[in-house]
N, C-alpha and C. Protein backbone atom coordinates (compact mmCIF):
# COMPACT_ATOMS: atom_id res chain seq x y z
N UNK A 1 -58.42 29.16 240.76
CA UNK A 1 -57.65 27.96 240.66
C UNK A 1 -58.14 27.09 239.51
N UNK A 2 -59.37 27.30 239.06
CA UNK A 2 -59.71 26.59 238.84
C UNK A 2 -59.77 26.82 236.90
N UNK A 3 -59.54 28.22 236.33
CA UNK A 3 -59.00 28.64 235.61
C UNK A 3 -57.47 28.21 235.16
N UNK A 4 -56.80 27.88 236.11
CA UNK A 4 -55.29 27.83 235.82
C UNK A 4 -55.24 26.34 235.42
N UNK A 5 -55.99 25.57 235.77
CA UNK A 5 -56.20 24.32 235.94
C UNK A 5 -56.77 24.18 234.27
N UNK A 6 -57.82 25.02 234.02
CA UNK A 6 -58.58 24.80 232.68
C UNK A 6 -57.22 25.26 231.85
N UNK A 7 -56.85 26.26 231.92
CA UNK A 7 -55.75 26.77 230.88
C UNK A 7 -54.48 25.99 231.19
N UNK A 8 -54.46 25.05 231.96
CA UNK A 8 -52.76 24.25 231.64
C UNK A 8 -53.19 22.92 230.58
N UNK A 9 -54.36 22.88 231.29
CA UNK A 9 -54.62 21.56 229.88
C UNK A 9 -55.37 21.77 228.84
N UNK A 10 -55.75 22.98 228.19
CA UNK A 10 -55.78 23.17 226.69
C UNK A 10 -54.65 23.35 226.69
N UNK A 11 -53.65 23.90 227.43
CA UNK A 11 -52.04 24.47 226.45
C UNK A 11 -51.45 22.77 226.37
N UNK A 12 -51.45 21.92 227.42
CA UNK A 12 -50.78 20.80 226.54
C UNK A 12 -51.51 20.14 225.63
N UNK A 13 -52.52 19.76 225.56
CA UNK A 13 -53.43 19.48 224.44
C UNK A 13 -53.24 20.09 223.55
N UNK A 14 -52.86 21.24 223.22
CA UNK A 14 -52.61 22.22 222.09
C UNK A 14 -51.30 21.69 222.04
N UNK A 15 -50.07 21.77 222.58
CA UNK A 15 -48.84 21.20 222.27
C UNK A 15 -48.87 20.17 221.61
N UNK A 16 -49.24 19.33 222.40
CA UNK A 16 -49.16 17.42 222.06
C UNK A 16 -49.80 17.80 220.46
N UNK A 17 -50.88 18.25 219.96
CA UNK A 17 -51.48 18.16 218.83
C UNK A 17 -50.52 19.00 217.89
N UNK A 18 -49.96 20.23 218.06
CA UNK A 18 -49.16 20.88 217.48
C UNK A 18 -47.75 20.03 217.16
N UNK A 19 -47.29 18.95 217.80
CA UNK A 19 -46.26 17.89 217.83
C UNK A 19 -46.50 16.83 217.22
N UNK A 20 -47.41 16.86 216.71
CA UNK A 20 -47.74 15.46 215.88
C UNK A 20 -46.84 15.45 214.41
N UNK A 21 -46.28 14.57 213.47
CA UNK A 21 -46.00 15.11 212.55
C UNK A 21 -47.32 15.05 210.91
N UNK A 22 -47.04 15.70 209.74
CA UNK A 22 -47.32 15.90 209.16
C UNK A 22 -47.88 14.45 208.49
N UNK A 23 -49.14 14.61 208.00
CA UNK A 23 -49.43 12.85 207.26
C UNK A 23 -49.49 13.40 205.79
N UNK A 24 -48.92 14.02 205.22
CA UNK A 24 -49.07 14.45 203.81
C UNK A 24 -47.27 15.32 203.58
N UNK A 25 -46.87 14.07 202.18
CA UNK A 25 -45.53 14.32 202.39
C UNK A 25 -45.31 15.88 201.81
N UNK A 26 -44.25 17.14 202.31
CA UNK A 26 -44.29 18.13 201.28
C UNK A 26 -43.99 18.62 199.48
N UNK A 27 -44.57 19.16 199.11
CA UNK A 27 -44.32 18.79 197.47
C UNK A 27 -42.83 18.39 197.19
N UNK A 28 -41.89 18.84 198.07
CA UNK A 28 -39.97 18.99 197.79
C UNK A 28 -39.98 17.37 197.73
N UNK A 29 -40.12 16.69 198.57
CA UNK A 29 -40.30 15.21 199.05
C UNK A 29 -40.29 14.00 198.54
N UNK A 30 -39.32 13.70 198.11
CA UNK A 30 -39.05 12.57 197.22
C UNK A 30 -40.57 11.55 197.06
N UNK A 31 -40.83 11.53 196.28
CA UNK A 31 -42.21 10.57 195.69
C UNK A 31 -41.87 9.77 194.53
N UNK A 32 -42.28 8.38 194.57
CA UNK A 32 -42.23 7.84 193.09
C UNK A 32 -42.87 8.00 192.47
N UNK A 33 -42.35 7.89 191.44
CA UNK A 33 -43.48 7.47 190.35
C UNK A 33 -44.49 6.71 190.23
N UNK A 34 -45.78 7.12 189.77
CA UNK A 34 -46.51 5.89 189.56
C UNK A 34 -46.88 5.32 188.54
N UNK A 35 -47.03 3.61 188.75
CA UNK A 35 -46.33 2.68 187.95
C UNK A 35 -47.50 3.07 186.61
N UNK A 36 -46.69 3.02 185.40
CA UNK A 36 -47.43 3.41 184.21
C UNK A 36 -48.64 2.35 184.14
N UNK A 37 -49.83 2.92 182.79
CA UNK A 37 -50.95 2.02 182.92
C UNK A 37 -50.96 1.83 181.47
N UNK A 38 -50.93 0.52 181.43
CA UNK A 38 -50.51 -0.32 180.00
C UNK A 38 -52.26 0.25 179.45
N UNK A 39 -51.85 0.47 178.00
CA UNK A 39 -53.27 0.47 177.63
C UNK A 39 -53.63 -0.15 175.88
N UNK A 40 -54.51 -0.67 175.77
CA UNK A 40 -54.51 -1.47 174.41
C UNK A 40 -54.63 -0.52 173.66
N UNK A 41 -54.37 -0.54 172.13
CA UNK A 41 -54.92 -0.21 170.72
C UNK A 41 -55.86 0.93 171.19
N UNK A 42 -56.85 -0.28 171.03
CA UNK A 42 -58.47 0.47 171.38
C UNK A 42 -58.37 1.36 172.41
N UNK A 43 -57.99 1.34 173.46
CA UNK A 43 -58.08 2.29 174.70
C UNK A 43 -57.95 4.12 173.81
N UNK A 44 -56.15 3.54 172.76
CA UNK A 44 -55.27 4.69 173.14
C UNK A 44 -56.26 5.43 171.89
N UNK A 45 -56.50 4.84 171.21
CA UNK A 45 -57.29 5.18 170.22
C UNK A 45 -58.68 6.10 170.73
N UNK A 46 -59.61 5.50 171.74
CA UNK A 46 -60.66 6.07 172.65
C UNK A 46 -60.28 7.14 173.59
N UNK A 47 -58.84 7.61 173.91
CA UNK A 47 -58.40 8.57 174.77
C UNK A 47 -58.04 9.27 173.57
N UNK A 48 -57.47 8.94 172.01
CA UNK A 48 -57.14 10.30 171.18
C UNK A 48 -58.53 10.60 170.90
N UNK A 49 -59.45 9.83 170.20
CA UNK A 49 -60.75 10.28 169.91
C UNK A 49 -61.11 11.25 170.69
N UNK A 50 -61.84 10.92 172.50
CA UNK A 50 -62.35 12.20 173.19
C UNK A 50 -63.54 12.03 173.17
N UNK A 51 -64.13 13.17 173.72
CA UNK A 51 -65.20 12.36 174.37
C UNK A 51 -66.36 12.90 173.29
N UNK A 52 -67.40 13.28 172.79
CA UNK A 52 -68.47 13.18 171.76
C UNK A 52 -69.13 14.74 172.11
N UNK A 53 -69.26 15.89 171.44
CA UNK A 53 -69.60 16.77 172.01
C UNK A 53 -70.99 17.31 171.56
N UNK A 54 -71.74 17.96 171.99
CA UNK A 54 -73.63 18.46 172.42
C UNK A 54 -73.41 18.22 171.09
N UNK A 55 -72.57 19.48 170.35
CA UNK A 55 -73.39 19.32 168.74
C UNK A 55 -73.15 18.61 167.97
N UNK A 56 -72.41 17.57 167.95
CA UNK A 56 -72.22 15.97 167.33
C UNK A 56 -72.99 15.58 167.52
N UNK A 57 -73.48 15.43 169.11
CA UNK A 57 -74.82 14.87 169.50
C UNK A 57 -75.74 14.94 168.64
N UNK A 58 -76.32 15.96 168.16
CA UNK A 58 -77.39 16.99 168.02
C UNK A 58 -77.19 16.64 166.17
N UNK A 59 -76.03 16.70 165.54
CA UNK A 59 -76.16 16.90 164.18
C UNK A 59 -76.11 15.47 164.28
N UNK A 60 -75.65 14.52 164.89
CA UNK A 60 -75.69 13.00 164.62
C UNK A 60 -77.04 12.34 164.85
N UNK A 61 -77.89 12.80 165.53
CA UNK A 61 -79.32 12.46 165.60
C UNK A 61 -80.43 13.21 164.48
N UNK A 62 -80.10 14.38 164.27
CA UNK A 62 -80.88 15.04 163.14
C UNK A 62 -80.37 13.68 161.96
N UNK A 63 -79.12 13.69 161.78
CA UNK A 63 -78.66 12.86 160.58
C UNK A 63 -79.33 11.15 160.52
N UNK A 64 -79.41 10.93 161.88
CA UNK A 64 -79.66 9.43 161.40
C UNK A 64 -81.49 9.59 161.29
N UNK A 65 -81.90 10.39 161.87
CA UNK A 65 -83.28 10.79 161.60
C UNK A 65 -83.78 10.54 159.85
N UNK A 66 -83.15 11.72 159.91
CA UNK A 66 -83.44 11.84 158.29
C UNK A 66 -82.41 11.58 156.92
N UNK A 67 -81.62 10.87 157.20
CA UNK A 67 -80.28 10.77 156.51
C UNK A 67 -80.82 9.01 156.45
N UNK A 68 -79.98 8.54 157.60
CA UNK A 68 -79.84 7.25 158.19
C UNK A 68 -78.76 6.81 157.46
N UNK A 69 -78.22 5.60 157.25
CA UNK A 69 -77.17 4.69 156.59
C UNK A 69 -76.01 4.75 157.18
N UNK A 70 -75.96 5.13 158.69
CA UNK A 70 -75.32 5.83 159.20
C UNK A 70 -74.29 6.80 159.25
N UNK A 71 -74.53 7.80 158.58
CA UNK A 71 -74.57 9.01 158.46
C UNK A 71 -74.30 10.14 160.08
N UNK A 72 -75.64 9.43 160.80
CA UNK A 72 -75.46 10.22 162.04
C UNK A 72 -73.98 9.73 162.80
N UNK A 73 -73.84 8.41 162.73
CA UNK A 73 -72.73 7.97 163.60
C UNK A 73 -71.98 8.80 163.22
N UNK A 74 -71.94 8.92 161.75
CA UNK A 74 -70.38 9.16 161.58
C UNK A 74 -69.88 10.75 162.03
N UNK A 75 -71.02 11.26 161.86
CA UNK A 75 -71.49 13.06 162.20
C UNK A 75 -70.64 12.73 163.64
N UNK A 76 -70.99 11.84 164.44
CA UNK A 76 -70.60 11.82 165.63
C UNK A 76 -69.11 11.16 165.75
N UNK A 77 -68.44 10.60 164.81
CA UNK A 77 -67.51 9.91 165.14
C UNK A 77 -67.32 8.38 165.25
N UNK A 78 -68.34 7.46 165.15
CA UNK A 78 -68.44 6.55 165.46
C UNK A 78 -68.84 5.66 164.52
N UNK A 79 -68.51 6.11 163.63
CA UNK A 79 -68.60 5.03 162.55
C UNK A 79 -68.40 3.82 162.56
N UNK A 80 -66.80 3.81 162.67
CA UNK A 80 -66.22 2.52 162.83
C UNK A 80 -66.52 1.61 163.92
N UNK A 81 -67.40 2.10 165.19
CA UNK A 81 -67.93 1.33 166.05
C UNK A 81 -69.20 0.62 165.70
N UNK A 82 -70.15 1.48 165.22
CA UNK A 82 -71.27 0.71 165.07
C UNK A 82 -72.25 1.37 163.41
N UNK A 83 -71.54 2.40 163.69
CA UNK A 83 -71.98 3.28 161.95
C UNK A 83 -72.07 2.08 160.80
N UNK A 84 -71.51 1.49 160.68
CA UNK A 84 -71.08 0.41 159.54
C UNK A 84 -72.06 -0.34 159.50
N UNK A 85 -72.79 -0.85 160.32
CA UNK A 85 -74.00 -1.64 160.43
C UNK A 85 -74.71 -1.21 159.58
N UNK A 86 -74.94 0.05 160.01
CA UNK A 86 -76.14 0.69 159.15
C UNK A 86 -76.11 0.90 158.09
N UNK A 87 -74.83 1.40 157.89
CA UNK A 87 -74.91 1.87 156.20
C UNK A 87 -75.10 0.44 155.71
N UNK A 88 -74.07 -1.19 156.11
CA UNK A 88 -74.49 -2.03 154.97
C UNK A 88 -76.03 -2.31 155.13
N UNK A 89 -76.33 -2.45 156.51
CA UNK A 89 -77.84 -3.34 156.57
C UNK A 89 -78.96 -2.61 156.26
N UNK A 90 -78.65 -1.11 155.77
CA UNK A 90 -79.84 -0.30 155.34
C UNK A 90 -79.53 -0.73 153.88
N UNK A 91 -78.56 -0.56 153.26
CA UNK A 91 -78.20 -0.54 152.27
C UNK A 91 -78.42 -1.76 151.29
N UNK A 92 -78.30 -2.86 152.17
CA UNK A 92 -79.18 -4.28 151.81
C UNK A 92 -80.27 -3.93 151.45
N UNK A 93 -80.80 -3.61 152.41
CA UNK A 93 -82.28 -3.99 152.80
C UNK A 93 -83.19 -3.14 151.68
N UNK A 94 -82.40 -1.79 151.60
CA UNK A 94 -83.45 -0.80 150.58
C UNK A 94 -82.89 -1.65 149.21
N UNK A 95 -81.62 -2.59 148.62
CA UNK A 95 -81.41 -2.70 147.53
C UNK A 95 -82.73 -4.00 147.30
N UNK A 96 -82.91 -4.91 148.46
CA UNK A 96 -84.02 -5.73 148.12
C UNK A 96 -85.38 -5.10 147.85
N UNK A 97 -85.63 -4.03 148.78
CA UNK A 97 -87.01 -2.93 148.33
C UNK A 97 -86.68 -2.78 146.96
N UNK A 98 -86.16 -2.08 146.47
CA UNK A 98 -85.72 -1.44 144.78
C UNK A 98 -86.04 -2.97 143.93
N UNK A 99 -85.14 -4.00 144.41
CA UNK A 99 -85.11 -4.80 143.15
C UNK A 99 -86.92 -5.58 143.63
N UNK A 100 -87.25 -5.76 144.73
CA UNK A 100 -88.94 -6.28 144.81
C UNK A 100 -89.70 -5.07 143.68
N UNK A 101 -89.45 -4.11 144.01
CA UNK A 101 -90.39 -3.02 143.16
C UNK A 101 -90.13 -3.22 141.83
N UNK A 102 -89.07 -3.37 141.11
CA UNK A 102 -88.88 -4.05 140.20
C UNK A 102 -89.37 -5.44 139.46
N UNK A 103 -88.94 -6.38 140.21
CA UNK A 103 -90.31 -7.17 139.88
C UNK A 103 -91.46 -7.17 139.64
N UNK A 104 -92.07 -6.43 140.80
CA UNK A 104 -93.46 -6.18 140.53
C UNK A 104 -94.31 -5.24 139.55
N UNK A 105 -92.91 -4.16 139.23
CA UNK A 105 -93.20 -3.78 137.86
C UNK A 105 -93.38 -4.25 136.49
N UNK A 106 -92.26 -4.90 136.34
CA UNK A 106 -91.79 -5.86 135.37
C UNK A 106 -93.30 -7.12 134.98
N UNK A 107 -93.44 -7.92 136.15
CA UNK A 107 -94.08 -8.78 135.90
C UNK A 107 -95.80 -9.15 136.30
N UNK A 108 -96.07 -7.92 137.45
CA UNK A 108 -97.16 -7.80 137.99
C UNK A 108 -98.10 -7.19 137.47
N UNK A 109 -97.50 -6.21 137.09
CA UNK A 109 -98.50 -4.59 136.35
C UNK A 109 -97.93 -4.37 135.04
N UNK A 110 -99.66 -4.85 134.40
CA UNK A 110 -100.00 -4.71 133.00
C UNK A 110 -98.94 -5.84 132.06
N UNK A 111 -99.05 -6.70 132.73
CA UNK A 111 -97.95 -7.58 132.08
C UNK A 111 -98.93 -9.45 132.24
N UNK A 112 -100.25 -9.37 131.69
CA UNK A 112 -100.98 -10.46 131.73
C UNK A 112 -100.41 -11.58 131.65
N UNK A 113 -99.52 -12.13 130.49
CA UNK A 113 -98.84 -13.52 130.03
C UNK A 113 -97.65 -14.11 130.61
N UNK A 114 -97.16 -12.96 131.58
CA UNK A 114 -95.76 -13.85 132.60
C UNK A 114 -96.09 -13.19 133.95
N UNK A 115 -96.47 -14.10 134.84
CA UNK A 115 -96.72 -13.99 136.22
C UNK A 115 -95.48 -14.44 137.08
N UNK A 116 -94.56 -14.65 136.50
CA UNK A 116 -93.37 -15.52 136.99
C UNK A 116 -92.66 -15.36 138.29
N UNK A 117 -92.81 -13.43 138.30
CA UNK A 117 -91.83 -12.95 139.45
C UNK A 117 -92.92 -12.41 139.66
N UNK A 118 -94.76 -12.37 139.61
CA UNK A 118 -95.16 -11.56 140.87
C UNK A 118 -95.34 -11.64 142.08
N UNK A 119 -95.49 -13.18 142.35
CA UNK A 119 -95.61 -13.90 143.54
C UNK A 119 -94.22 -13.07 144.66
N UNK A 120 -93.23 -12.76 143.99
CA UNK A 120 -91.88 -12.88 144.73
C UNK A 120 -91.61 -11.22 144.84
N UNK A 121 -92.22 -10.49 143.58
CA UNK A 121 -92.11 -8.77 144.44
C UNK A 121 -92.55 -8.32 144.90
N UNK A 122 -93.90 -8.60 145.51
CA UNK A 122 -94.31 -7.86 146.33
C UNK A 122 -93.59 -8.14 148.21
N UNK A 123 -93.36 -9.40 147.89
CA UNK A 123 -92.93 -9.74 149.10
C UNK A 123 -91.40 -9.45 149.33
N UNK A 124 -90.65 -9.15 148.89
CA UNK A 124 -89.48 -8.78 148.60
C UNK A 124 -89.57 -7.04 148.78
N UNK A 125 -90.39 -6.54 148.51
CA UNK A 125 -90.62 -5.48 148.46
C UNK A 125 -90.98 -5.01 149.97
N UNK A 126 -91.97 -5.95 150.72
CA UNK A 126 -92.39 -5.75 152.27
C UNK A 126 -90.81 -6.31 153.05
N UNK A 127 -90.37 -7.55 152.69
CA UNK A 127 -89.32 -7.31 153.37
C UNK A 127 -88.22 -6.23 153.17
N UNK A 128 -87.88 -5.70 152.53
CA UNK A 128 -87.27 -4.48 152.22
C UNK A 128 -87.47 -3.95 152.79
N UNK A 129 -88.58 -3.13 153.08
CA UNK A 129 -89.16 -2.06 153.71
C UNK A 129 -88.85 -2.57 155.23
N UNK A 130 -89.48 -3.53 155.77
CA UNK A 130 -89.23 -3.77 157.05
C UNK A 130 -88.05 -3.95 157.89
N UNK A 131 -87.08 -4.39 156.48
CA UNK A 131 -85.49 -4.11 157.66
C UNK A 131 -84.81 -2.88 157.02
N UNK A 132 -85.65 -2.30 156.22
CA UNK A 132 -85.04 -0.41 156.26
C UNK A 132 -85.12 0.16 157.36
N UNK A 133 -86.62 0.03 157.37
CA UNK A 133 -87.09 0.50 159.26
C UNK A 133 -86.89 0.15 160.48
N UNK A 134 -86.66 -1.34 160.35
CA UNK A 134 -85.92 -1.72 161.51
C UNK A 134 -84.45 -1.51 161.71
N UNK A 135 -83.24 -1.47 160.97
CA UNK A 135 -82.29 -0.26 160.93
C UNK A 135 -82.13 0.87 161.02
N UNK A 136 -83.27 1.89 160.73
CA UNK A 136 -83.29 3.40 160.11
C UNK A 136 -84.04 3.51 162.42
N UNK A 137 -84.54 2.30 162.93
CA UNK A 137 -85.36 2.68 164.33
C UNK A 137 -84.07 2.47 164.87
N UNK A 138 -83.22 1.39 164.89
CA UNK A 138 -82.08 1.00 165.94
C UNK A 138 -81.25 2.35 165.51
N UNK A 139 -80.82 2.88 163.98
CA UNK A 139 -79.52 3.35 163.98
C UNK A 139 -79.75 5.11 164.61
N UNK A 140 -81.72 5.76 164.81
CA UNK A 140 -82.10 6.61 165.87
C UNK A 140 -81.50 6.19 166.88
N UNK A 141 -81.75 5.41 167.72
CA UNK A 141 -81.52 4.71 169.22
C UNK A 141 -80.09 5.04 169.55
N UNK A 142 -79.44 3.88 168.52
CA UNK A 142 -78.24 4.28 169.06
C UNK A 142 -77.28 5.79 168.62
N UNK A 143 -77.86 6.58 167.48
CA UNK A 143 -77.25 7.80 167.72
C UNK A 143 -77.71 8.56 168.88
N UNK A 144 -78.97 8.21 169.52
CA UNK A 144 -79.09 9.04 171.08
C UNK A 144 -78.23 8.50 171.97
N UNK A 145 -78.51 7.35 172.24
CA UNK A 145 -77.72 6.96 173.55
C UNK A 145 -76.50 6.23 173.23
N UNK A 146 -75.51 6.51 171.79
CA UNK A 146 -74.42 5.92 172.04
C UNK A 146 -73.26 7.60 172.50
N UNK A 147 -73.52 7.95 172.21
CA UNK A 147 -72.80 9.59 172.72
C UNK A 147 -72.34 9.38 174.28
N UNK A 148 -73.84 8.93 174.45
CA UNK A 148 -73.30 9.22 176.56
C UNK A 148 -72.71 7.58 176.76
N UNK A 149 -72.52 6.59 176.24
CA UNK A 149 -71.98 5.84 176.52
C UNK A 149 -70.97 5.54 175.97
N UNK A 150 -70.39 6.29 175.26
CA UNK A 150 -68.50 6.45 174.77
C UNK A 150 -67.85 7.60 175.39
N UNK A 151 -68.91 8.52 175.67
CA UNK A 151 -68.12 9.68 176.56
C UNK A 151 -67.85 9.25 178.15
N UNK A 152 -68.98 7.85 178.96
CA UNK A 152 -68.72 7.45 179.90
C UNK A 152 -67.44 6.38 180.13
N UNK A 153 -67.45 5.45 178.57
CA UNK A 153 -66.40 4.72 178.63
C UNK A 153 -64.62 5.83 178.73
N UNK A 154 -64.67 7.09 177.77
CA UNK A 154 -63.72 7.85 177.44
C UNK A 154 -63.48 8.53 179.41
N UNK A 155 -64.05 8.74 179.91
CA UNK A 155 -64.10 9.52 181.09
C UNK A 155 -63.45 8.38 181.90
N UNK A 156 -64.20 7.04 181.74
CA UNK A 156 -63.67 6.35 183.07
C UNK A 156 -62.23 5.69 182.33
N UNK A 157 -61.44 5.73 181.52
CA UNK A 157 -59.92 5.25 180.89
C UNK A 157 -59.40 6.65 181.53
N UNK A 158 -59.86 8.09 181.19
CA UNK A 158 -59.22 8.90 182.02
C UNK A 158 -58.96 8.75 183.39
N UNK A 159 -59.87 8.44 184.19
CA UNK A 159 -59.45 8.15 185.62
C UNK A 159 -58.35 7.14 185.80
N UNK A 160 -58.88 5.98 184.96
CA UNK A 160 -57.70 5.02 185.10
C UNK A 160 -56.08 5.38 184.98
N UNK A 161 -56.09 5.83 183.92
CA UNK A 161 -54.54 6.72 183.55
C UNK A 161 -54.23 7.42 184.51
N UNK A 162 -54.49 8.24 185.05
CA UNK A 162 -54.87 9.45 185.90
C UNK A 162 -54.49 10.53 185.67
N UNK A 163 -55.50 10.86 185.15
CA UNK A 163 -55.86 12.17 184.44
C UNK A 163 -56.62 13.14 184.93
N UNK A 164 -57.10 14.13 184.75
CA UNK A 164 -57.55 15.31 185.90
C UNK A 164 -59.28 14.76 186.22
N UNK A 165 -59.63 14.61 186.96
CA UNK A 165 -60.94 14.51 187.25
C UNK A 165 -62.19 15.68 186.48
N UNK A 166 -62.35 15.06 185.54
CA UNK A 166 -63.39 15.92 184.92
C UNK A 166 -64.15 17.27 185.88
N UNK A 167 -64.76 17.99 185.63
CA UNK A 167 -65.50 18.97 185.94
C UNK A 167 -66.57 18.36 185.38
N UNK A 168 -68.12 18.50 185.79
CA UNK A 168 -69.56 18.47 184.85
C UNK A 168 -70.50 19.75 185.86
N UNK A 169 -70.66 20.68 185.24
CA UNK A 169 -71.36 21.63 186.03
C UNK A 169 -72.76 20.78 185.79
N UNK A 170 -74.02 21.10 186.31
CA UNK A 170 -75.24 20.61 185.84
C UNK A 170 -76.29 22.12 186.42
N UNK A 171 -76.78 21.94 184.57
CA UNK A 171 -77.99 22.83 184.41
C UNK A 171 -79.43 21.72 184.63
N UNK A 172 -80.15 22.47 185.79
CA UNK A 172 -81.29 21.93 186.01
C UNK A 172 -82.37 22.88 185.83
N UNK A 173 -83.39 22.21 185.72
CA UNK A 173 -84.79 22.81 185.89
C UNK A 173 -85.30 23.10 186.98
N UNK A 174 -86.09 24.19 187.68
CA UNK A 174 -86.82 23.92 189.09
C UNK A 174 -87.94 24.56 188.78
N UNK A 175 -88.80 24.45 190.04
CA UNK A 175 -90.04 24.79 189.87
C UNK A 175 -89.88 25.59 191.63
N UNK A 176 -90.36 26.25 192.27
CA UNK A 176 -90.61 26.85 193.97
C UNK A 176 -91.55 27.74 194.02
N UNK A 177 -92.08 27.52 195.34
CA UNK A 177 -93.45 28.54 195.50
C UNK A 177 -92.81 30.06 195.17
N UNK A 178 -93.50 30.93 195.21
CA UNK A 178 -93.08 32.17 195.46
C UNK A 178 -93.03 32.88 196.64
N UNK A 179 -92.40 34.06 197.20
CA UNK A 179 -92.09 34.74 197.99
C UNK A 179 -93.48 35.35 198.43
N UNK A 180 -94.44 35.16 198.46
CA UNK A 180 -95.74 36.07 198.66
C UNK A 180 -97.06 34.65 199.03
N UNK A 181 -96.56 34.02 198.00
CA UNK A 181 -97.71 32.36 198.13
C UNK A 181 -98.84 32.33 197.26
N UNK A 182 -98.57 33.27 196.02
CA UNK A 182 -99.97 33.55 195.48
C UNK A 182 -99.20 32.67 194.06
N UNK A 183 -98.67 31.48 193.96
CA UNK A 183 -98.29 31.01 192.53
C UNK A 183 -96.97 30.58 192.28
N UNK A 184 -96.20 30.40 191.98
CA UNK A 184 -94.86 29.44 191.63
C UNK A 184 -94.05 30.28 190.96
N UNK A 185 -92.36 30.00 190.88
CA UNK A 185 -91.27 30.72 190.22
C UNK A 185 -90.48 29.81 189.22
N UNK A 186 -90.35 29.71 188.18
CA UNK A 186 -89.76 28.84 187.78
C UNK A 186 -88.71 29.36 186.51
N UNK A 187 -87.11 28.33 186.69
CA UNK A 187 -86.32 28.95 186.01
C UNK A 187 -85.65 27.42 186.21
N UNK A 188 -84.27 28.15 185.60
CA UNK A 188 -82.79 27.02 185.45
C UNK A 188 -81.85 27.25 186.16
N UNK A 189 -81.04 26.14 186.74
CA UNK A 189 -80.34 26.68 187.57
C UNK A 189 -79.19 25.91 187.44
N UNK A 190 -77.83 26.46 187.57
CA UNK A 190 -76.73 26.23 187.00
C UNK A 190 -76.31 25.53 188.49
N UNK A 191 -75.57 24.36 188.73
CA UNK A 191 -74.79 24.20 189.57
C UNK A 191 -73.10 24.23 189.29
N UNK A 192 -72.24 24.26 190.04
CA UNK A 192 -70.86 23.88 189.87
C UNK A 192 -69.68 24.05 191.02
């Protein structure tokens, strides 16, 4: 009895749940549209650009390394964002180095009877140097970490629009004991 009893009320429980209707309309199913997403200049411009890829990365940091004037930005695309800085403010800065060294040629060395401009090239010459380097250090910086922060701005305007949800597999490092206990295994490991 007590079987017949268990099996009449899973079967209506199974009914009643089988009778519910559907909460997800079928693809045939009339749906609107959704409402378009206004986007500025700059946006549409940052969705044709795209997002900054490894070896832009990679040749835009070698470049501002040893290039600088921004050079690397532009390797990367980004000139017109922040590249421009560099090229003028390096470009200043080494023309005041050049013309201090000048002076101090001119009027410092081996030139006894006019002292006029030595007072002023050597120091012209240190400031030079110091906002070469202090450009040639920022315009490193930001060719590392401006990549991942235009590809984060480019990713999140995609969502907004709505656009396919990116994929990012991630390659990691690990380290784990070994299978025996006599020492460690270590490799890379792909997720996705």
């Amino acid at each position: 009895m007590r079987a017949l009893v268990c099996a009449v009320i899973v079967g209506l429980l199974a009914t009643v749940a089988r009778a519910q209707p559907g909460q997800v309309p079928p693809p045939y199913a009339y749906q609107p549209a959704p409402a378009p997403v206004m986007l500025t200049a700059e946006e549409q411009e940052l969705l044709l650009d795209g997002e900054i890829s490894d070896a832009q990365h990679a040749g835009g940091v070698i470049a501002a390394v040893f290039a600088g004037f921004g050079i690397g930005q532009a390797i990367e695309g980004r000139w017109s964002e922040k590249g421009y800085i560099f090229t003028v403010g390096e470009g200043i800065t080494s023309s005041i180095f050049i013309y201090g060294f000048f002076e101090t040629v001119m009027y410092c060395i081996g030139n006894e009877t006019n002292h006029k401009g030595c007072s002023r090239g050597p120091e012209l010459m240190l400031a030079g140097a110091l906002g070469a380097a202090v450009f040639r250090i920022w315009g490193v910086i930001d060719a590392v970490t401006g990549p991942g922060e235009h590809n984060q701005r480019v990713r999140a305007l995609r969502m907004r629009v709505g656009g396919p949800r990116p994929y990012y597999g991630s390659l990691r490092p690990y380290v784990a004991p070994s299978q025996h206990g006599d020492g460690a295994v270590a490799g890379v490991g792909f997720s996705f």
